[in-house]
PDB file of N, CA and C in Angstrom:
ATOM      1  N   UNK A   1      -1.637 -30.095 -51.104  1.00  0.00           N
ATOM      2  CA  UNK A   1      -1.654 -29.997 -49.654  1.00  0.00           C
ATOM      3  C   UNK A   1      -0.401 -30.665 -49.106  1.00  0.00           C
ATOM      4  N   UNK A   2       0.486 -30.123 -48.203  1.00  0.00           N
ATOM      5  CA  UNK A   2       1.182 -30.562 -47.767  1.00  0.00           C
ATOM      6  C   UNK A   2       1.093 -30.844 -46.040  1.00  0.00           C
ATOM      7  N   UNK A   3       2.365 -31.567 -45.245  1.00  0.00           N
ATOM      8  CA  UNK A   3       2.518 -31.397 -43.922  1.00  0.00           C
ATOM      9  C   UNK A   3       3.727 -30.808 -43.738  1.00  0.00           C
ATOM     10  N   UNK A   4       3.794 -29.678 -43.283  1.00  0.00           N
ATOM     11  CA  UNK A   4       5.166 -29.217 -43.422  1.00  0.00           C
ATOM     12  C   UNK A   4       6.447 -29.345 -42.088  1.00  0.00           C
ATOM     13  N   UNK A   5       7.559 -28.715 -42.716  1.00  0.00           N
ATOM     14  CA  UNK A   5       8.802 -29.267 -42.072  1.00  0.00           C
ATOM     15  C   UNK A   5       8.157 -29.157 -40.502  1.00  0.00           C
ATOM     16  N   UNK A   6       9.131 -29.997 -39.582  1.00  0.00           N
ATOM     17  CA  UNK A   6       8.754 -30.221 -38.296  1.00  0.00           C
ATOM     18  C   UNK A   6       7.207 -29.697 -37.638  1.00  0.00           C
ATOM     19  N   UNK A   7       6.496 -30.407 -38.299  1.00  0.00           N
ATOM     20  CA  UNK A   7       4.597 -30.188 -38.209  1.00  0.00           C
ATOM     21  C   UNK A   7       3.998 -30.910 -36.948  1.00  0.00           C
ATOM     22  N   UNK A   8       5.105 -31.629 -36.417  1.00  0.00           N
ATOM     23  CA  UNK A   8       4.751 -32.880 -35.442  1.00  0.00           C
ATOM     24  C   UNK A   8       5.971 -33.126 -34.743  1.00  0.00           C
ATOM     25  N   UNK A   9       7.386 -32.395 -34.724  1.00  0.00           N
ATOM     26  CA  UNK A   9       8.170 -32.391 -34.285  1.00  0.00           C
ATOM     27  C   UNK A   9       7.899 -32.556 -33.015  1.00  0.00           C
ATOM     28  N   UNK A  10       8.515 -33.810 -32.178  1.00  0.00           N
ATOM     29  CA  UNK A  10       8.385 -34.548 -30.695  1.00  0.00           C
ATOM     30  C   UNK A  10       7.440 -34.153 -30.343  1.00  0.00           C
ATOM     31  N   UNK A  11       5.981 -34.533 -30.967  1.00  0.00           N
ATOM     32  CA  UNK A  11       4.558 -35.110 -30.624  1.00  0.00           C
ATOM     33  C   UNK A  11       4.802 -36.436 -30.117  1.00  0.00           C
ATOM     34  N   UNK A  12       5.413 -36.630 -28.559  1.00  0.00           N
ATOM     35  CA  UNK A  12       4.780 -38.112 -28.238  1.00  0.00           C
ATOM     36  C   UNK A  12       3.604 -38.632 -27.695  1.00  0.00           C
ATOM     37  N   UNK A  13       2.214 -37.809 -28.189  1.00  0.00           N
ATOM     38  CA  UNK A  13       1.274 -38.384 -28.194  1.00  0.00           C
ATOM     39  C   UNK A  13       0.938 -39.398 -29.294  1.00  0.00           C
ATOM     40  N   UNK A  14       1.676 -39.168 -30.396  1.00  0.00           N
ATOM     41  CA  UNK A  14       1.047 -39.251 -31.342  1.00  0.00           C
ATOM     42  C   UNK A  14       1.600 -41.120 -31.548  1.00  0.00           C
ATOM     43  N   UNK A  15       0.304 -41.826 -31.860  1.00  0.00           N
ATOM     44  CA  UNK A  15       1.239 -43.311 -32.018  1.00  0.00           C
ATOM     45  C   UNK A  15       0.502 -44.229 -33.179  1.00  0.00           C
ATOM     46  N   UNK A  16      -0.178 -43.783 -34.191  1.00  0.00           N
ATOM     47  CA  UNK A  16      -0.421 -44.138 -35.381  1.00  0.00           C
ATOM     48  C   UNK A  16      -1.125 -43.135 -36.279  1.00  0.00           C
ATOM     49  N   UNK A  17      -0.749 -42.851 -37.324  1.00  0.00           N
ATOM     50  CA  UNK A  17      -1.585 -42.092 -38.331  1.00  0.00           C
ATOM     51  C   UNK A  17      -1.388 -42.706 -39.431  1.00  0.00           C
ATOM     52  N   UNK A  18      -2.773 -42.110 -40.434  1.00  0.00           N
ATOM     53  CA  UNK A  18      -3.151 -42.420 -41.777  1.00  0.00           C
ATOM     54  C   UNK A  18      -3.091 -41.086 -42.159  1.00  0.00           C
ATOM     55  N   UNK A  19      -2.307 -40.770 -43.234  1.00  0.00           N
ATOM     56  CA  UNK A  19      -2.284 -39.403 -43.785  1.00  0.00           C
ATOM     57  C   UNK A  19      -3.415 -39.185 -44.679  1.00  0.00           C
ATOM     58  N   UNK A  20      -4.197 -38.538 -44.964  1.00  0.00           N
ATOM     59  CA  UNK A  20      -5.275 -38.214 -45.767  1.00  0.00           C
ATOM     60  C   UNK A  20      -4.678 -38.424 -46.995  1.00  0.00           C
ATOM     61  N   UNK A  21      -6.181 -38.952 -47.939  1.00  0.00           N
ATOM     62  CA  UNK A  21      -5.496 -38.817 -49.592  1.00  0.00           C
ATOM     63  C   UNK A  21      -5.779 -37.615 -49.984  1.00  0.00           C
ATOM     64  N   UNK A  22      -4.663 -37.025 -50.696  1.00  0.00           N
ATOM     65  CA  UNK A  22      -4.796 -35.518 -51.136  1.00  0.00           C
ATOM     66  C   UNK A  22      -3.401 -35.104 -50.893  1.00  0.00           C
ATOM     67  N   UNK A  23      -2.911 -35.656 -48.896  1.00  0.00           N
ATOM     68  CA  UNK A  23      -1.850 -34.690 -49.000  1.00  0.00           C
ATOM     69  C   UNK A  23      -0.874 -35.319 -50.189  1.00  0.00           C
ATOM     70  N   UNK A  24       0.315 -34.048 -50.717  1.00  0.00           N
ATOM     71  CA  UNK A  24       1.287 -34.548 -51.495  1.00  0.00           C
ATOM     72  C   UNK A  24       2.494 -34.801 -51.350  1.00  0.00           C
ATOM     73  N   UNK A  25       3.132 -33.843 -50.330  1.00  0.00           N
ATOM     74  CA  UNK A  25       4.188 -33.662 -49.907  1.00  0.00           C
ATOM     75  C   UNK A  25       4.337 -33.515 -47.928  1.00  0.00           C
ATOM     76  N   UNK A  26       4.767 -34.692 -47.699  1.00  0.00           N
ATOM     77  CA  UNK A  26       5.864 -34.257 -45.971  1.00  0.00           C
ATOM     78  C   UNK A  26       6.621 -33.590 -45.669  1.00  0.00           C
ATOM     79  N   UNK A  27       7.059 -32.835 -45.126  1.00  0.00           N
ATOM     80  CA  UNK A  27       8.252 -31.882 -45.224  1.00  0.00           C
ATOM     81  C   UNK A  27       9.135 -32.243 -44.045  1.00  0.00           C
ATOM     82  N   UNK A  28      10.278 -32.183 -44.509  1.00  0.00           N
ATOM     83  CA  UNK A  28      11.741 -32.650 -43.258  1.00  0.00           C
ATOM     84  C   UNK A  28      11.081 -32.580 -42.005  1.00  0.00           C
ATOM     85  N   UNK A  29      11.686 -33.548 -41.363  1.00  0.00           N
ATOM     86  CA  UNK A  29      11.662 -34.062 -40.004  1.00  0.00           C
ATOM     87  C   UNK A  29      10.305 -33.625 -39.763  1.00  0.00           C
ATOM     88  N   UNK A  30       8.949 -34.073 -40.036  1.00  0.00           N
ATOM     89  CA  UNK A  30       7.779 -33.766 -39.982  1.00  0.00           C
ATOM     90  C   UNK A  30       7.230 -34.487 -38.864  1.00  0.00           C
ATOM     91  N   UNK A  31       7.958 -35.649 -38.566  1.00  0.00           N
ATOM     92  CA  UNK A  31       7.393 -36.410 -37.380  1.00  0.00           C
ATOM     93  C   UNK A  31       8.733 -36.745 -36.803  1.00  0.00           C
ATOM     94  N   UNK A  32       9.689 -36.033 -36.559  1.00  0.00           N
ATOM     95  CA  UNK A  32      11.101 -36.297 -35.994  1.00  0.00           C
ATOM     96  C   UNK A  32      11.106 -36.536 -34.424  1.00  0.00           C
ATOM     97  N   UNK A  33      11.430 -37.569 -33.697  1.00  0.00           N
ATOM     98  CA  UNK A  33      10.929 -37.510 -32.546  1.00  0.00           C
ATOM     99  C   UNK A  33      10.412 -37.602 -32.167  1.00  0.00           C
ATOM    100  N   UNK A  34       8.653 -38.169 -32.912  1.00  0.00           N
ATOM    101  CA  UNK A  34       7.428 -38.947 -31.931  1.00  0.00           C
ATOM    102  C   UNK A  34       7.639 -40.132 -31.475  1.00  0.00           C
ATOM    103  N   UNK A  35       8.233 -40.428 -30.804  1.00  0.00           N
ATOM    104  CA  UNK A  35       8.737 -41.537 -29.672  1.00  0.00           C
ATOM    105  C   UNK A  35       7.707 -42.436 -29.756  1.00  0.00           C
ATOM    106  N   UNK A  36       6.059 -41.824 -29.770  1.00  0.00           N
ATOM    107  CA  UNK A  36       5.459 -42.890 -29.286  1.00  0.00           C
ATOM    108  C   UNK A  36       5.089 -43.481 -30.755  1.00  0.00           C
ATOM    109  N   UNK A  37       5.307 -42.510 -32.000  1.00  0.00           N
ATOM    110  CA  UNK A  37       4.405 -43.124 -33.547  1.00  0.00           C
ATOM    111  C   UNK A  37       5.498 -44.125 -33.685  1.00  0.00           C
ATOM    112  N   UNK A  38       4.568 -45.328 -34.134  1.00  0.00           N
ATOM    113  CA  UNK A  38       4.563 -46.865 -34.341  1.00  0.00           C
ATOM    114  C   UNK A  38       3.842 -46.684 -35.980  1.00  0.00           C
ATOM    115  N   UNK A  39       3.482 -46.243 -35.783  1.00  0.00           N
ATOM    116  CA  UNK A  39       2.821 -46.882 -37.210  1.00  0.00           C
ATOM    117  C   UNK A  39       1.947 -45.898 -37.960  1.00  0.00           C
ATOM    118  N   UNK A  40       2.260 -45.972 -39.678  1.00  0.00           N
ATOM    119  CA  UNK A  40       2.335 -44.636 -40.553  1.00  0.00           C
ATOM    120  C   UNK A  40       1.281 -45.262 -41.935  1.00  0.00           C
ATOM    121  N   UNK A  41       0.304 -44.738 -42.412  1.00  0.00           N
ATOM    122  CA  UNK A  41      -0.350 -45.424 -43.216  1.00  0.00           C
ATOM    123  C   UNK A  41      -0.265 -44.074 -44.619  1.00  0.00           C
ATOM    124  N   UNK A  42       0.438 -44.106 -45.825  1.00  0.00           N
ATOM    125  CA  UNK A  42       0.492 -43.530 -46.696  1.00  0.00           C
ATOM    126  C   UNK A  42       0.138 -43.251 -47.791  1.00  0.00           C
ATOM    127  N   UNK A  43      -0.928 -42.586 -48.397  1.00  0.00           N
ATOM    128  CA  UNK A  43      -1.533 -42.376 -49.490  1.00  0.00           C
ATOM    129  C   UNK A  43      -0.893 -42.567 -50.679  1.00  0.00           C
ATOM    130  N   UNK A  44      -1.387 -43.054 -51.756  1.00  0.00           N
ATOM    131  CA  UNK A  44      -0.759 -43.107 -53.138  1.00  0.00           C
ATOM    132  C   UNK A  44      -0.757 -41.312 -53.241  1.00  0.00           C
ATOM    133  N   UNK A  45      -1.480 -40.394 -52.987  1.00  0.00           N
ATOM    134  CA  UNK A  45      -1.516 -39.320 -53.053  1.00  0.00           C
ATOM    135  C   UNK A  45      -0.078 -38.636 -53.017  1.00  0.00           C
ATOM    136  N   UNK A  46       0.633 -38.975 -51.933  1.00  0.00           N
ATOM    137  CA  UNK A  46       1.772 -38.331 -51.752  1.00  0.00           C
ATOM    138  C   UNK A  46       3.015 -39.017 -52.406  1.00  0.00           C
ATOM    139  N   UNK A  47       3.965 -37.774 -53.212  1.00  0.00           N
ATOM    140  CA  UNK A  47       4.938 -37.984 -54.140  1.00  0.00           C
ATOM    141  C   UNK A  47       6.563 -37.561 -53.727  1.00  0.00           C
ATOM    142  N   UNK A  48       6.155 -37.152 -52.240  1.00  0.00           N
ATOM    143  CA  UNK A  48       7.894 -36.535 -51.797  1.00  0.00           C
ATOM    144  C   UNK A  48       7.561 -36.810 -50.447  1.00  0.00           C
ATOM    145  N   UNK A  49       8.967 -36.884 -49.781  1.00  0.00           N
ATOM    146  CA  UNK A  49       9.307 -37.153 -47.794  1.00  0.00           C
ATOM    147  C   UNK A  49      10.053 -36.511 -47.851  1.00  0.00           C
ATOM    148  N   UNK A  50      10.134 -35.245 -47.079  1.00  0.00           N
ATOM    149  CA  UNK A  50      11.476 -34.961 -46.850  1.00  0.00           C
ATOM    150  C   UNK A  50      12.483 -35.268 -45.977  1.00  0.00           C
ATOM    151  N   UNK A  51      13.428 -34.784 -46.012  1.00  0.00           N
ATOM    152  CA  UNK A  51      14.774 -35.113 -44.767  1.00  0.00           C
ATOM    153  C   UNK A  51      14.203 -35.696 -43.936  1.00  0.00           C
ATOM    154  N   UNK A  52      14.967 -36.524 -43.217  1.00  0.00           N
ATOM    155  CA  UNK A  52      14.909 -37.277 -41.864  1.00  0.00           C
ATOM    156  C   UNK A  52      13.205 -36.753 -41.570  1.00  0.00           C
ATOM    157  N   UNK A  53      12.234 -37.474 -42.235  1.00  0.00           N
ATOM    158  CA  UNK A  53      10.551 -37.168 -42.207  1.00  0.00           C
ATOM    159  C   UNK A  53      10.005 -38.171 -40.520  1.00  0.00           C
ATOM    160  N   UNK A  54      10.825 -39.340 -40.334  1.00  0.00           N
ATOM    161  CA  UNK A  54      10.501 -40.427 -39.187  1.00  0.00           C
ATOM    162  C   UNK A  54      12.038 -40.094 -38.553  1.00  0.00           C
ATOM    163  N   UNK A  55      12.595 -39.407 -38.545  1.00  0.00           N
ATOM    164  CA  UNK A  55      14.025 -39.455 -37.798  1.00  0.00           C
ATOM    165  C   UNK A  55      14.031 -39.704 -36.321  1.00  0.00           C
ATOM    166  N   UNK A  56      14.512 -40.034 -35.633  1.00  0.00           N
ATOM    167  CA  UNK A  56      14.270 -40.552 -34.088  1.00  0.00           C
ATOM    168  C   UNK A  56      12.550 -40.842 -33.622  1.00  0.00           C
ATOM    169  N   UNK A  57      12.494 -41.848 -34.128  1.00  0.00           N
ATOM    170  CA  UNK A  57      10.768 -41.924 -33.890  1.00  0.00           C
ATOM    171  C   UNK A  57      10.682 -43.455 -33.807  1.00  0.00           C
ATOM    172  N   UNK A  58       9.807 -44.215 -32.906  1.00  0.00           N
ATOM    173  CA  UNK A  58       9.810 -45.639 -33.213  1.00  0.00           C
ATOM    174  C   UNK A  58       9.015 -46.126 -33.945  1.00  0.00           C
ATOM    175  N   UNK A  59       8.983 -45.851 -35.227  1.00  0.00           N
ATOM    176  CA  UNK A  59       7.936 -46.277 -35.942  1.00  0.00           C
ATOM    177  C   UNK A  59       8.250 -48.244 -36.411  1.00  0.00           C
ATOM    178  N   UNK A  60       7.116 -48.451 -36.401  1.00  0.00           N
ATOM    179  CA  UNK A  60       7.601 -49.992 -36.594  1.00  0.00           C
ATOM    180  C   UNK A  60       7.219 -50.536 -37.894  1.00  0.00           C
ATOM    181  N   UNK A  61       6.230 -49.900 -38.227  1.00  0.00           N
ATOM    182  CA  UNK A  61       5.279 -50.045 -39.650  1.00  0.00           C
ATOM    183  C   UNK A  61       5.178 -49.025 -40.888  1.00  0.00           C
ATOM    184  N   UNK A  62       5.405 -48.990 -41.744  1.00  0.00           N
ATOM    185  CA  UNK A  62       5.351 -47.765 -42.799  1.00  0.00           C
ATOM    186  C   UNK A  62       4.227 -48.294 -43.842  1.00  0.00           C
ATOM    187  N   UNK A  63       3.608 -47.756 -43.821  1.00  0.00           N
ATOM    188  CA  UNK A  63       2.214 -48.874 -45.281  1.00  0.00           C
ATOM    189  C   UNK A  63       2.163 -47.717 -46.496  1.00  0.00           C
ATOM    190  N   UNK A  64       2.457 -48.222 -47.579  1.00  0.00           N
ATOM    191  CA  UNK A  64       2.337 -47.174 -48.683  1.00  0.00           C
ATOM    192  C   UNK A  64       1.202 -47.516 -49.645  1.00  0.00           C
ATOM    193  N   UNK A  65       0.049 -46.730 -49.970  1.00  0.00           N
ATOM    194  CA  UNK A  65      -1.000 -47.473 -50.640  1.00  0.00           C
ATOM    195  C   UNK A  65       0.041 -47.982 -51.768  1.00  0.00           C
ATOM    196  N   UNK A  66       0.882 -46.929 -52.433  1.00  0.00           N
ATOM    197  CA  UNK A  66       1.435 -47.560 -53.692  1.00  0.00           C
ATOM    198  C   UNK A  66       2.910 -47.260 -53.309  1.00  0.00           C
ATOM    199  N   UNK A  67       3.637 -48.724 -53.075  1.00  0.00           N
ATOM    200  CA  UNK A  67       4.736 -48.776 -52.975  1.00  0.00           C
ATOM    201  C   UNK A  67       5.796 -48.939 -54.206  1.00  0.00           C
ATOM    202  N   UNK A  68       5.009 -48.433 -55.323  1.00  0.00           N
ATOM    203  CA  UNK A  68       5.886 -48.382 -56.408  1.00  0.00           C
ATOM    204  C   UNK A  68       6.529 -47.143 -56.974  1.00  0.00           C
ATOM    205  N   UNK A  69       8.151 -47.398 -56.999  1.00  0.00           N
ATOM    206  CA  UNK A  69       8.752 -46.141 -58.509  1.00  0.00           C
ATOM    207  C   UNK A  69       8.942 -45.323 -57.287  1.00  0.00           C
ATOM    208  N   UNK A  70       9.176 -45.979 -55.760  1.00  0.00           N
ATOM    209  CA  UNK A  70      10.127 -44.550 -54.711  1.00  0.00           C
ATOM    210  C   UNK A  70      11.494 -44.624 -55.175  1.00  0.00           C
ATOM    211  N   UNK A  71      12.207 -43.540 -55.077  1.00  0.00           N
ATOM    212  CA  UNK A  71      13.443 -43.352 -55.299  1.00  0.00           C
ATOM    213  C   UNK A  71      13.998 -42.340 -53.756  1.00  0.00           C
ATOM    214  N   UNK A  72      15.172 -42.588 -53.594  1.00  0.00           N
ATOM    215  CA  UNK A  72      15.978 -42.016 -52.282  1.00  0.00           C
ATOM    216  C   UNK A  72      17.074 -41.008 -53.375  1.00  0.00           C
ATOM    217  N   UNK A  73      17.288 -40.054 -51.937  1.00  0.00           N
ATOM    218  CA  UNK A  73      18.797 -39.450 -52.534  1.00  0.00           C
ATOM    219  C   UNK A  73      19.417 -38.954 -51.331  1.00  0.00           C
ATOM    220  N   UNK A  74      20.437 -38.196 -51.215  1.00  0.00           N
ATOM    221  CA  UNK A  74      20.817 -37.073 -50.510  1.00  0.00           C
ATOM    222  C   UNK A  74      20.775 -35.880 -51.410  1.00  0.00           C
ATOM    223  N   UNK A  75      20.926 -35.670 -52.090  1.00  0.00           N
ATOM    224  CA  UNK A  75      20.868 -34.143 -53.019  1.00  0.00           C
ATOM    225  C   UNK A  75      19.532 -33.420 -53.132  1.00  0.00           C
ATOM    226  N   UNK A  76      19.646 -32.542 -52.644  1.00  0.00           N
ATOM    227  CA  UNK A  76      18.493 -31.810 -52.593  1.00  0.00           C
ATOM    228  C   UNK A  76      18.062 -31.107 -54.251  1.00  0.00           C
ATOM    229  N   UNK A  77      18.820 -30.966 -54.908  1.00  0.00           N
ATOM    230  CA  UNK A  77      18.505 -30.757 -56.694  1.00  0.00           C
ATOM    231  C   UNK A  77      18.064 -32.335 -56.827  1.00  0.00           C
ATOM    232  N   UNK A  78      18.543 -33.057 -56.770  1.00  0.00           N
ATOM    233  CA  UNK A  78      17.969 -34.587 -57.590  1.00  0.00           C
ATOM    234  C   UNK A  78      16.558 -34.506 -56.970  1.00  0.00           C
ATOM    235  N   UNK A  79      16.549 -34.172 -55.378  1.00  0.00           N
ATOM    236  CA  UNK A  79      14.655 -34.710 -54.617  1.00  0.00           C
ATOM    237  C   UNK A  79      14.043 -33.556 -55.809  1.00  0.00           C
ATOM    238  N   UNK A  80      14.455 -32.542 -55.948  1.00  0.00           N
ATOM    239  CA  UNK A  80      13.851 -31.317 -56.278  1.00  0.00           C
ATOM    240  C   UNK A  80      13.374 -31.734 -57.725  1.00  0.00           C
ATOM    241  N   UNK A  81      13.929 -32.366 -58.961  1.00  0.00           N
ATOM    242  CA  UNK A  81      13.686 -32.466 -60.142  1.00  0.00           C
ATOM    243  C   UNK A  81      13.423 -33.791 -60.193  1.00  0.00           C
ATOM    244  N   UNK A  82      13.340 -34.632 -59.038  1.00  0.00           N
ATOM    245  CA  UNK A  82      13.131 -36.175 -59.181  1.00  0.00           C
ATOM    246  C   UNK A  82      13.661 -37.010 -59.968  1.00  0.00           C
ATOM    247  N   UNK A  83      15.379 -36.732 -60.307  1.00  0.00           N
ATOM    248  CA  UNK A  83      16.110 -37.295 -61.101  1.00  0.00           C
ATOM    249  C   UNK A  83      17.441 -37.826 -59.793  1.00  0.00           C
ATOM    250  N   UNK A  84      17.998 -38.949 -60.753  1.00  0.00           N
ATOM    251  CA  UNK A  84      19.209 -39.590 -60.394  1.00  0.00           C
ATOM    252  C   UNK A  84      19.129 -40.187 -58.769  1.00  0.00           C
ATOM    253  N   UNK A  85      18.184 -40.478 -58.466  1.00  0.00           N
ATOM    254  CA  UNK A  85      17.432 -41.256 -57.204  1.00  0.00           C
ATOM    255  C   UNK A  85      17.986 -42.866 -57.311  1.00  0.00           C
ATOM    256  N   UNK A  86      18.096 -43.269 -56.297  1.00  0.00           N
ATOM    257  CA  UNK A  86      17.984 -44.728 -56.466  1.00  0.00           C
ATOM    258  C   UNK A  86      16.492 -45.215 -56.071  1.00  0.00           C
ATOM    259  N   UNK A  87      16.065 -46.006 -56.747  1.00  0.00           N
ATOM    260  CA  UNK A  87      14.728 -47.215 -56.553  1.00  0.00           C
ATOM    261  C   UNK A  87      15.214 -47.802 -55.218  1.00  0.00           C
ATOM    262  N   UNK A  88      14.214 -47.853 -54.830  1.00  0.00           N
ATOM    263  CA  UNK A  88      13.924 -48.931 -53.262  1.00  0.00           C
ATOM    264  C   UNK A  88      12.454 -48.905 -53.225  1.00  0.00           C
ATOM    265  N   UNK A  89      12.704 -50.021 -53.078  1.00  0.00           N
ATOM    266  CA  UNK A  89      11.188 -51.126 -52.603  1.00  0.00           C
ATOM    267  C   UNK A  89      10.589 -50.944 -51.155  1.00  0.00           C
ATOM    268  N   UNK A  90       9.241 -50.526 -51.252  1.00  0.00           N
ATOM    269  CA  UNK A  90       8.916 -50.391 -49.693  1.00  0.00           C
ATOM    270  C   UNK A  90       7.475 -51.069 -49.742  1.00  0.00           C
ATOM    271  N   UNK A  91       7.520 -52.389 -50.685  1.00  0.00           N
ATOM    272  CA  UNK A  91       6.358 -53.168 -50.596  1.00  0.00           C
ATOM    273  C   UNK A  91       6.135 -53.895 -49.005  1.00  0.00           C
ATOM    274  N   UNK A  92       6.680 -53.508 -47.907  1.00  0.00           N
ATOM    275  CA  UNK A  92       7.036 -54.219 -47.110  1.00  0.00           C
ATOM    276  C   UNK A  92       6.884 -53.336 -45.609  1.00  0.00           C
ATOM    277  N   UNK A  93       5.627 -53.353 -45.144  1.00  0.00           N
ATOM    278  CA  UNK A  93       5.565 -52.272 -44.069  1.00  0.00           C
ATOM    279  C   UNK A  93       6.796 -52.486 -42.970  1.00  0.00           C
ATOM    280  N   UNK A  94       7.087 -53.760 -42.428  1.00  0.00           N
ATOM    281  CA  UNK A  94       8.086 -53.904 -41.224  1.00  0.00           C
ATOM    282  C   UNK A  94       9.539 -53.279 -42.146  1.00  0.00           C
ATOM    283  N   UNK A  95       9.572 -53.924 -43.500  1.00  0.00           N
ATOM    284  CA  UNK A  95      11.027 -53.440 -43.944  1.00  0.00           C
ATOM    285  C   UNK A  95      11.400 -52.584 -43.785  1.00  0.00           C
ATOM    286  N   UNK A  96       9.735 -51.586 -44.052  1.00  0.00           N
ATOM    287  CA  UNK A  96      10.310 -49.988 -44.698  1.00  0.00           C
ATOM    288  C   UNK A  96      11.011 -49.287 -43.623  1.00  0.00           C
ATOM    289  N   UNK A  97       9.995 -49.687 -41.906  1.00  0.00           N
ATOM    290  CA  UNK A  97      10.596 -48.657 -41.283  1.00  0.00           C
ATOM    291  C   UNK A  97      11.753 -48.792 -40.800  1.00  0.00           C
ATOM    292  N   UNK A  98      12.240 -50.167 -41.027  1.00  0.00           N
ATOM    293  CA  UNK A  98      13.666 -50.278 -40.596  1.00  0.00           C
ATOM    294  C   UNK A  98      14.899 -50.108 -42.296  1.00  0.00           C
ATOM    295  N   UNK A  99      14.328 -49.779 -43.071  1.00  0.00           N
ATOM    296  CA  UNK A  99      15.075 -48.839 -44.583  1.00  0.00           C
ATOM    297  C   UNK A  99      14.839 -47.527 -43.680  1.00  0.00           C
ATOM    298  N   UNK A 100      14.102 -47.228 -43.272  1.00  0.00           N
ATOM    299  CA  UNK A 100      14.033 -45.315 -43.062  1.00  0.00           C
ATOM    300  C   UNK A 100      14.771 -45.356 -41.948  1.00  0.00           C
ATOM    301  N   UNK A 101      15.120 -45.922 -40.980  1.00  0.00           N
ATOM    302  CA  UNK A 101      15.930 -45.936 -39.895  1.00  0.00           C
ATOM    303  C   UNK A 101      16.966 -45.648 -40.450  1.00  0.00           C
ATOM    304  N   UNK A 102      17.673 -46.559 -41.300  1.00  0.00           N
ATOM    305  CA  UNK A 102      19.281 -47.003 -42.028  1.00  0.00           C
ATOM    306  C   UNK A 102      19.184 -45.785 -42.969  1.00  0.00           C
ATOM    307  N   UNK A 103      18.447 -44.998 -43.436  1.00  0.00           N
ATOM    308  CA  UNK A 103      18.656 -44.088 -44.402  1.00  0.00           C
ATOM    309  C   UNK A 103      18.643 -42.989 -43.504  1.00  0.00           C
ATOM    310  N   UNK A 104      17.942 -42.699 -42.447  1.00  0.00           N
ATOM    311  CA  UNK A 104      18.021 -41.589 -41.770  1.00  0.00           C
ATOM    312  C   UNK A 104      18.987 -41.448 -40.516  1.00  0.00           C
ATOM    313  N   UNK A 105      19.626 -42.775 -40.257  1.00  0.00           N
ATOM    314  CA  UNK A 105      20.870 -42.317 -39.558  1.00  0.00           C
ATOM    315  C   UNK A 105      22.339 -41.521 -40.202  1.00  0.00           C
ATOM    316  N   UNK A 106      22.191 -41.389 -41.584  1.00  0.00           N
ATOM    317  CA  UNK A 106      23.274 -40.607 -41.590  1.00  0.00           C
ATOM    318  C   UNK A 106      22.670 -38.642 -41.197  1.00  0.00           C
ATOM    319  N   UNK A 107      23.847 -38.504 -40.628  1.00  0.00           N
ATOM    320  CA  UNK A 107      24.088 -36.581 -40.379  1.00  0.00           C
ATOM    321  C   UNK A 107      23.155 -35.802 -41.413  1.00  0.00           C
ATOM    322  N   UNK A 108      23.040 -36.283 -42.609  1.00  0.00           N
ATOM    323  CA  UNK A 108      22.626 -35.371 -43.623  1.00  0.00           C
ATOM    324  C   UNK A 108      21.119 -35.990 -44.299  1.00  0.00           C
ATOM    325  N   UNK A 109      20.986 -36.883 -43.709  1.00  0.00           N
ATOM    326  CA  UNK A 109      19.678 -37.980 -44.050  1.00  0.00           C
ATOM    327  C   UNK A 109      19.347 -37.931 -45.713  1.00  0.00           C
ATOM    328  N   UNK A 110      18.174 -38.742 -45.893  1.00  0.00           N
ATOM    329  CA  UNK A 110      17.663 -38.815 -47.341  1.00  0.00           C
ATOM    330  C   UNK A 110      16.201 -38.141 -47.508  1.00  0.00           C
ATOM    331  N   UNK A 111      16.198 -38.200 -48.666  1.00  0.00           N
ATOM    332  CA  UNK A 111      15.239 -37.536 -49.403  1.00  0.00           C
ATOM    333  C   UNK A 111      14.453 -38.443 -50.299  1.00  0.00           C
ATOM    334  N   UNK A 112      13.275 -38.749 -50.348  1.00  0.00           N
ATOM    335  CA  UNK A 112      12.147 -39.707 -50.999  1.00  0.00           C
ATOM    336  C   UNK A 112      11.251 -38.913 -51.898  1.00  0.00           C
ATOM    337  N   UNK A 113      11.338 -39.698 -53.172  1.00  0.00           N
ATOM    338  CA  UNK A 113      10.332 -39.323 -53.851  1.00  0.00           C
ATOM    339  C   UNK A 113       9.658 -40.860 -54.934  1.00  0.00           C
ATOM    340  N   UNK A 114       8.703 -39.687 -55.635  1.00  0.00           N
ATOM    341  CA  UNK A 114       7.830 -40.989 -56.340  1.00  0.00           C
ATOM    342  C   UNK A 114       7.761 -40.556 -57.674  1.00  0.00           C
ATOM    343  N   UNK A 115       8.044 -41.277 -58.759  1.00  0.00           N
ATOM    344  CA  UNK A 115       7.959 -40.971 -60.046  1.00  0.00           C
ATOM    345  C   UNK A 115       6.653 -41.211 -60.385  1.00  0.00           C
TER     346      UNK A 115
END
């Protein structure tokens, strides 16, 4: 089960969710622009984020049931085969959403996955 690309694109109603366990995959800019989401609660279930997934959004909190073995990229072959990623730590709900800020301000944003 997925949420796919822009699924929630500038929903500013929207100002906390818990993603169900099951889904697996977010798809690019899936919540790009909910102004009002603050705060994101994430299943061990899910194994990929795509592109800029929180891109202009104020999220303040990111909670990952299992914050272990994420890897970032820009290359869309590396998200795709889940190779040559760098590790980052997102044991850290305030950290994360300010890591997804700094990763999603570049033009071409990143790509998350989970080994």
């Amino acid at each position: 089960t997925s949420i796919g690309d822009w699924a929630f694109y500038h929903c500013s109603g929207l100002r906390s969710i818990t993603i169900p366990d099951g889904v697996t995959n977010i798809g690019d800019s899936a919540f790009c622009c909910c102004e009002g989401l603050t705060s994101i609660t994430i299943p061990n279930s899910v194994t990929s984020l795509g592109r800029n997934v929180f891109f202009a959004s104020n999220i303040e909190n990111i909670t990952f049931s299992d914050p272990t073995n994420w890897y970032y990229t820009t290359n869309y072959e590396d998200y795709l085969n889940k190779t040559n990623g760098y590790l980052i730590d997102l044991s850290d709900s305030e950290a994360n959403a300010a890591k997804f800020k700094e990763y999603e301000g570049d033009f071409y944003g990143y790509y998350f996955y989970k080994k």
